[in-house]
N, C-alpha and C. Protein backbone atom coordinates (compact mmCIF):
# COMPACT_ATOMS: atom_id res chain seq x y z
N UNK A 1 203.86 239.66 -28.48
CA UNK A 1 204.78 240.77 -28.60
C UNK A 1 206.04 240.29 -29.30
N UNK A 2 206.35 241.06 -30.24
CA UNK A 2 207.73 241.02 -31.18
C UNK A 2 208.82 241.08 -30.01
N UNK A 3 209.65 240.11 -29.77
CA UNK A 3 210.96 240.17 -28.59
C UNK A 3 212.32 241.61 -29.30
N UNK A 4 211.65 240.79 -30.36
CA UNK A 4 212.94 241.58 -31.36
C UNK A 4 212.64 242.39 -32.16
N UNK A 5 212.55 243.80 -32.30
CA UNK A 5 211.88 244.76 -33.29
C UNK A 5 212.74 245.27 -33.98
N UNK A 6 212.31 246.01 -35.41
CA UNK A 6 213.16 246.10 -35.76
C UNK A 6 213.26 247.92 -35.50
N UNK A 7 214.65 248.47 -35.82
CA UNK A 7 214.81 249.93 -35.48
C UNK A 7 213.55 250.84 -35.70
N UNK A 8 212.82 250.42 -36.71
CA UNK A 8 212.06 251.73 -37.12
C UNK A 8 210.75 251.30 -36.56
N UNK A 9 210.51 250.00 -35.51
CA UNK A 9 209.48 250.05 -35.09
C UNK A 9 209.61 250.14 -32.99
N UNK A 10 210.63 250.97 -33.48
CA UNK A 10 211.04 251.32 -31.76
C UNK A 10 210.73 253.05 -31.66
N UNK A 11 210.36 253.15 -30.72
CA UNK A 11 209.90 254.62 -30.15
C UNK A 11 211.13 254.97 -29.56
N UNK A 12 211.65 256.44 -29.61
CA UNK A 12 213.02 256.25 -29.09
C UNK A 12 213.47 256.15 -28.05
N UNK A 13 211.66 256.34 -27.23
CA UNK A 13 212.50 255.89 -25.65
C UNK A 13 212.05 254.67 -25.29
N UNK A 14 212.06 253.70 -26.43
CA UNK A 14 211.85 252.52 -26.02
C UNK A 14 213.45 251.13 -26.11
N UNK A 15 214.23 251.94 -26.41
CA UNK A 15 215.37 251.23 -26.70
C UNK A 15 215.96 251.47 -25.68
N UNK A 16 217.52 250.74 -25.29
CA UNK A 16 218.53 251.26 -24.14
C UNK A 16 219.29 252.70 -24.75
N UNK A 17 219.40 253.77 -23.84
CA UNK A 17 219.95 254.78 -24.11
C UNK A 17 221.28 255.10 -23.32
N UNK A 18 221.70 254.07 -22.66
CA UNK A 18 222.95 253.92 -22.27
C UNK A 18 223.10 252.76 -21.14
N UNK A 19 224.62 252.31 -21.51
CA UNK A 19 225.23 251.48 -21.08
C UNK A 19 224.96 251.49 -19.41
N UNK A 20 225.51 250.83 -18.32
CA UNK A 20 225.78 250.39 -16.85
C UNK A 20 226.88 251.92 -16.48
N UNK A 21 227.65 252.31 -17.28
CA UNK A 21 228.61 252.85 -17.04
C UNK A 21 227.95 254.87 -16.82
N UNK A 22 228.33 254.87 -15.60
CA UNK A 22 228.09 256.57 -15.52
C UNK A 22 228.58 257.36 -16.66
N UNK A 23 227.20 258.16 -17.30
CA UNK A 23 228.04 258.71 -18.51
C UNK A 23 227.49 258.16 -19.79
N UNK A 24 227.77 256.95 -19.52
CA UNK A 24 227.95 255.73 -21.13
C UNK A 24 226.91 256.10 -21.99
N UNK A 25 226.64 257.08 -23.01
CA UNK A 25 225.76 256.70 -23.98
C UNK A 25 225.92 255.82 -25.01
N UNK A 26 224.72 255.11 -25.53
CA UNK A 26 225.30 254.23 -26.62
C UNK A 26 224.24 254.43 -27.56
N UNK A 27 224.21 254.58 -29.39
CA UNK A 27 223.71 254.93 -30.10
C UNK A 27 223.29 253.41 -30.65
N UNK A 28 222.05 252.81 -30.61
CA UNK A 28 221.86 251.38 -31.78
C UNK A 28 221.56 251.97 -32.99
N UNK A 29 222.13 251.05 -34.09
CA UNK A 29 221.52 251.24 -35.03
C UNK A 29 221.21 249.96 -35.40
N UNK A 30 220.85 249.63 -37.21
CA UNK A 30 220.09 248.46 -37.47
C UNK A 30 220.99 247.37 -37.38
N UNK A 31 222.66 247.55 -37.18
CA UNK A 31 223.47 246.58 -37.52
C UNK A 31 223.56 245.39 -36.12
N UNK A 32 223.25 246.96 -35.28
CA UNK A 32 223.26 246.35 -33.77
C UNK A 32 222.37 245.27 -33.65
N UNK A 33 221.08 245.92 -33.74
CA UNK A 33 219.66 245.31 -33.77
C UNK A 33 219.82 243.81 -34.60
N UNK A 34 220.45 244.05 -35.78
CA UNK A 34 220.55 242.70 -36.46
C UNK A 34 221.28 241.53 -35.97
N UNK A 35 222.38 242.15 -35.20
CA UNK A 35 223.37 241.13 -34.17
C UNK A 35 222.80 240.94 -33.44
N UNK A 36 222.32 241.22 -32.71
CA UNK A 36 221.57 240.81 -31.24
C UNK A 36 220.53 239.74 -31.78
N UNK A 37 219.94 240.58 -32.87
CA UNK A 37 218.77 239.68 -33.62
C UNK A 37 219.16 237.92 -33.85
N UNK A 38 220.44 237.71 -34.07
CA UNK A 38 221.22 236.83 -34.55
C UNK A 38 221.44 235.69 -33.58
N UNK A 39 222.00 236.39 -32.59
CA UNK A 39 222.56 235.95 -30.89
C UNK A 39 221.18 235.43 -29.86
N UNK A 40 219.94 236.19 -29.94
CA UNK A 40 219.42 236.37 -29.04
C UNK A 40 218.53 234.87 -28.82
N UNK A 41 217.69 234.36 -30.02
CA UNK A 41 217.59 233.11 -30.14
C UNK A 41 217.58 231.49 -29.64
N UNK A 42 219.47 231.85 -29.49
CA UNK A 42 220.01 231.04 -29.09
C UNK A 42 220.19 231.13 -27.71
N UNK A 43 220.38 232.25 -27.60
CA UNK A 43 220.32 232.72 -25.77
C UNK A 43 219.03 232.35 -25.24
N UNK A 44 218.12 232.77 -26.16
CA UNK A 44 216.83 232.74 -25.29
C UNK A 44 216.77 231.31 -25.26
N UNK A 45 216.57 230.17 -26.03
CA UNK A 45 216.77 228.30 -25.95
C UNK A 45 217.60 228.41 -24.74
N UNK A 46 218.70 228.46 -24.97
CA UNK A 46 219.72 228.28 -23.57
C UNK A 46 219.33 228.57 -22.20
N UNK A 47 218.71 229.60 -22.05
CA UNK A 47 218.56 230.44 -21.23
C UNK A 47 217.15 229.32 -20.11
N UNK A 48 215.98 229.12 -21.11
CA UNK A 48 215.04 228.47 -21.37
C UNK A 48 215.11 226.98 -20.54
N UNK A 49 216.14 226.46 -21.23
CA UNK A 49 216.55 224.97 -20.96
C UNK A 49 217.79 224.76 -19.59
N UNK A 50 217.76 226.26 -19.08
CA UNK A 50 218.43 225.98 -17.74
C UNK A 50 218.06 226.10 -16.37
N UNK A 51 216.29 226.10 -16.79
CA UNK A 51 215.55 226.38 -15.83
C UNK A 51 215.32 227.24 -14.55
N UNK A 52 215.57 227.95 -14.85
CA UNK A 52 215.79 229.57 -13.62
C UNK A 52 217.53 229.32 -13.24
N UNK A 53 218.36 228.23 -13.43
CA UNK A 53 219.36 228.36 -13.40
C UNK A 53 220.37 229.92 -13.19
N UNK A 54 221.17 230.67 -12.58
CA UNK A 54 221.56 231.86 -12.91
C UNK A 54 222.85 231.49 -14.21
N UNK A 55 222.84 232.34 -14.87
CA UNK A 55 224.16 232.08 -15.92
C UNK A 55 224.28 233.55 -16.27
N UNK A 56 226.11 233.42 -17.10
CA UNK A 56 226.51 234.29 -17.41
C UNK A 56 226.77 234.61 -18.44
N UNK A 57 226.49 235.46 -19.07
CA UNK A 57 227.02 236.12 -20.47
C UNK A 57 227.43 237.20 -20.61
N UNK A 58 228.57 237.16 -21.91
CA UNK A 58 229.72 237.51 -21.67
C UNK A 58 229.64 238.23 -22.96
N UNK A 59 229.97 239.46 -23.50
CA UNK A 59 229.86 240.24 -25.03
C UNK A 59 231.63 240.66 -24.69
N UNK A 60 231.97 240.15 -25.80
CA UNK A 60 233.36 240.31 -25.70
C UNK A 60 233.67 241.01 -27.03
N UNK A 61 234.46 242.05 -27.28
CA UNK A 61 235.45 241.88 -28.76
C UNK A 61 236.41 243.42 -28.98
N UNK A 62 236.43 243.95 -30.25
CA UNK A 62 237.28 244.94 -29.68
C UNK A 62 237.00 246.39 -29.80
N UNK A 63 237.61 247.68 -29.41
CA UNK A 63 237.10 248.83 -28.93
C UNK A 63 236.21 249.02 -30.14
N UNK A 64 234.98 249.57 -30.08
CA UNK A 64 234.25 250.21 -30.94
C UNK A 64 233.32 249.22 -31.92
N UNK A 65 233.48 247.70 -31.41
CA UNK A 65 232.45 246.66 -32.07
C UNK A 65 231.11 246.55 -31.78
N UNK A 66 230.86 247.29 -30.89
CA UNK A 66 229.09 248.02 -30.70
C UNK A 66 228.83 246.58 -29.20
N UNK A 67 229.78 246.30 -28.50
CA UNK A 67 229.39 245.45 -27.43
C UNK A 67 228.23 246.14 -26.13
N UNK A 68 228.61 247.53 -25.89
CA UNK A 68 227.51 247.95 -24.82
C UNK A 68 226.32 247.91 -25.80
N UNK A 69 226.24 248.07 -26.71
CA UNK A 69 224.78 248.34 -27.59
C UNK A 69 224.28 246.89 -27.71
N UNK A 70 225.00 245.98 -28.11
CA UNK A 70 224.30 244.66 -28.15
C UNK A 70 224.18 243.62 -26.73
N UNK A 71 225.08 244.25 -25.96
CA UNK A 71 225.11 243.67 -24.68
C UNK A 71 223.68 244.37 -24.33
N UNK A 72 223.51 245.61 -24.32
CA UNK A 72 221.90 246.51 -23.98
C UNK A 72 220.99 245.80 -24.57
N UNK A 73 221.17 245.59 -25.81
CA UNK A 73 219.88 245.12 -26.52
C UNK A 73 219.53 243.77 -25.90
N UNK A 74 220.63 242.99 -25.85
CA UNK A 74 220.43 241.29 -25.37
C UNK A 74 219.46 241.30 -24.18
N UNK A 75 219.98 242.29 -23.19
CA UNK A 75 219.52 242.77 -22.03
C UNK A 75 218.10 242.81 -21.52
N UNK A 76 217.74 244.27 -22.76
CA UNK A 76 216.53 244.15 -23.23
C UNK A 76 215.43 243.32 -23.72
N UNK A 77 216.40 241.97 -24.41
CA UNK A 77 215.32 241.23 -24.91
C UNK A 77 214.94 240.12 -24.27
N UNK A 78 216.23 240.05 -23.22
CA UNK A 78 215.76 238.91 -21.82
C UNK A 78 214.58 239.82 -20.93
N UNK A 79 214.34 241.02 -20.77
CA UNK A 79 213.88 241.25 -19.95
C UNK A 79 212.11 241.09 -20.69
N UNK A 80 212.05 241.32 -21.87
CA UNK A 80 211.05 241.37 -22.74
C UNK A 80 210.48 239.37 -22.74
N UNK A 81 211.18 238.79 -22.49
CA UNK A 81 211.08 237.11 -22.94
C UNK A 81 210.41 236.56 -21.63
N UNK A 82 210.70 237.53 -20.00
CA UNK A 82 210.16 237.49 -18.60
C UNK A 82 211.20 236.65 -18.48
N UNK A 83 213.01 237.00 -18.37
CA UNK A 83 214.02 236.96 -17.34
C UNK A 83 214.54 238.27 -16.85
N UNK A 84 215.55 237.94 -16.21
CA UNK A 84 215.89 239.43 -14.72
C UNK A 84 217.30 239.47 -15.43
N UNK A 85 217.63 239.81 -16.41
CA UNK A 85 219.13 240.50 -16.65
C UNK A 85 219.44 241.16 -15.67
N UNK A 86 221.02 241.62 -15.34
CA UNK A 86 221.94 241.84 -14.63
C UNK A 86 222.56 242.53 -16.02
N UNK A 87 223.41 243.81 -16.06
CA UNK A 87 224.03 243.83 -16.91
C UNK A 87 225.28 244.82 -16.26
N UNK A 88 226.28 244.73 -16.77
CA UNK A 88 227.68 244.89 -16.00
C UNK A 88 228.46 245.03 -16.96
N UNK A 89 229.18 246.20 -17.25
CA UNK A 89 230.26 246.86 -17.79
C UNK A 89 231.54 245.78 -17.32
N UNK A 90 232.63 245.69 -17.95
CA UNK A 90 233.54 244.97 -17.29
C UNK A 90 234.64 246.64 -17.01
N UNK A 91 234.01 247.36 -17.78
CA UNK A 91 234.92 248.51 -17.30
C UNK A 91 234.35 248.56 -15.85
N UNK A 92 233.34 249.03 -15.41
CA UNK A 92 232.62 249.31 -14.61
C UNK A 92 232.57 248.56 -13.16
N UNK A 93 232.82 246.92 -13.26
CA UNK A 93 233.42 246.07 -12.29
C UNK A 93 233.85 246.59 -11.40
N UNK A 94 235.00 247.44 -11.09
CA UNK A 94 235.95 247.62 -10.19
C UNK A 94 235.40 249.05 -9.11
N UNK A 95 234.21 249.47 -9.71
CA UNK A 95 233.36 250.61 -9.16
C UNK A 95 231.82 250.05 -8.49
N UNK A 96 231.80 248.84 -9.10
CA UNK A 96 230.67 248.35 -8.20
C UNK A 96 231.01 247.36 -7.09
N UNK A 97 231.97 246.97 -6.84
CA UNK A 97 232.15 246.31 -5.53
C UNK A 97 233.72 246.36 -4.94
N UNK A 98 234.12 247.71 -5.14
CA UNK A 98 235.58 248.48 -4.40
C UNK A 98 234.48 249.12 -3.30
């Protein structure tokens, strides 16, 4: 199985259709797909070589840089590789354990 597909070989309810956040929709497109495509790689080696280890990752940058979409996708492609993502809004933080 392809970990990483590309947009036009995704069914549309086969992608994330929204973020952790009540509400949150998030739209991918190919640019997304191509970043994640980029990132994921290296995550997956890392990920790999820490042996069930738990770790954290972190999609950081600024309003409107497509982070819930590639944070989703990353998400997605750990869960596709057979790891247990966790995925967590940092907006969202203060509503899951207040």
């Amino acid at each position: 199985m392809n970990i990483i597909p590309k947009l036009d070989e995704l069914a549309e309810n086969d992608w994330p259709q929204s973020g952790d956040m009540p509400g949150d929709k998030i739209r991918i497109d190919d640019s997304h797909i191509h970043r994640a495509g980029l990132i994921f790689p290296h995550l997956e080696s890392f990920l790999r070589s820490r042996h069930s280890a738990k770790t954290l990752v972190s999609v950081f940058g600024g309003s409107g840089a497509g982070k819930s979409e590639i944070g989703s996708l990353l998400a997605q492609y750990c869960r596709r590789a057979g790891f247990t993502p966790y995925l967590l809004s940092g907006d969202n933080y203060p509503f899951r354990y207040s």
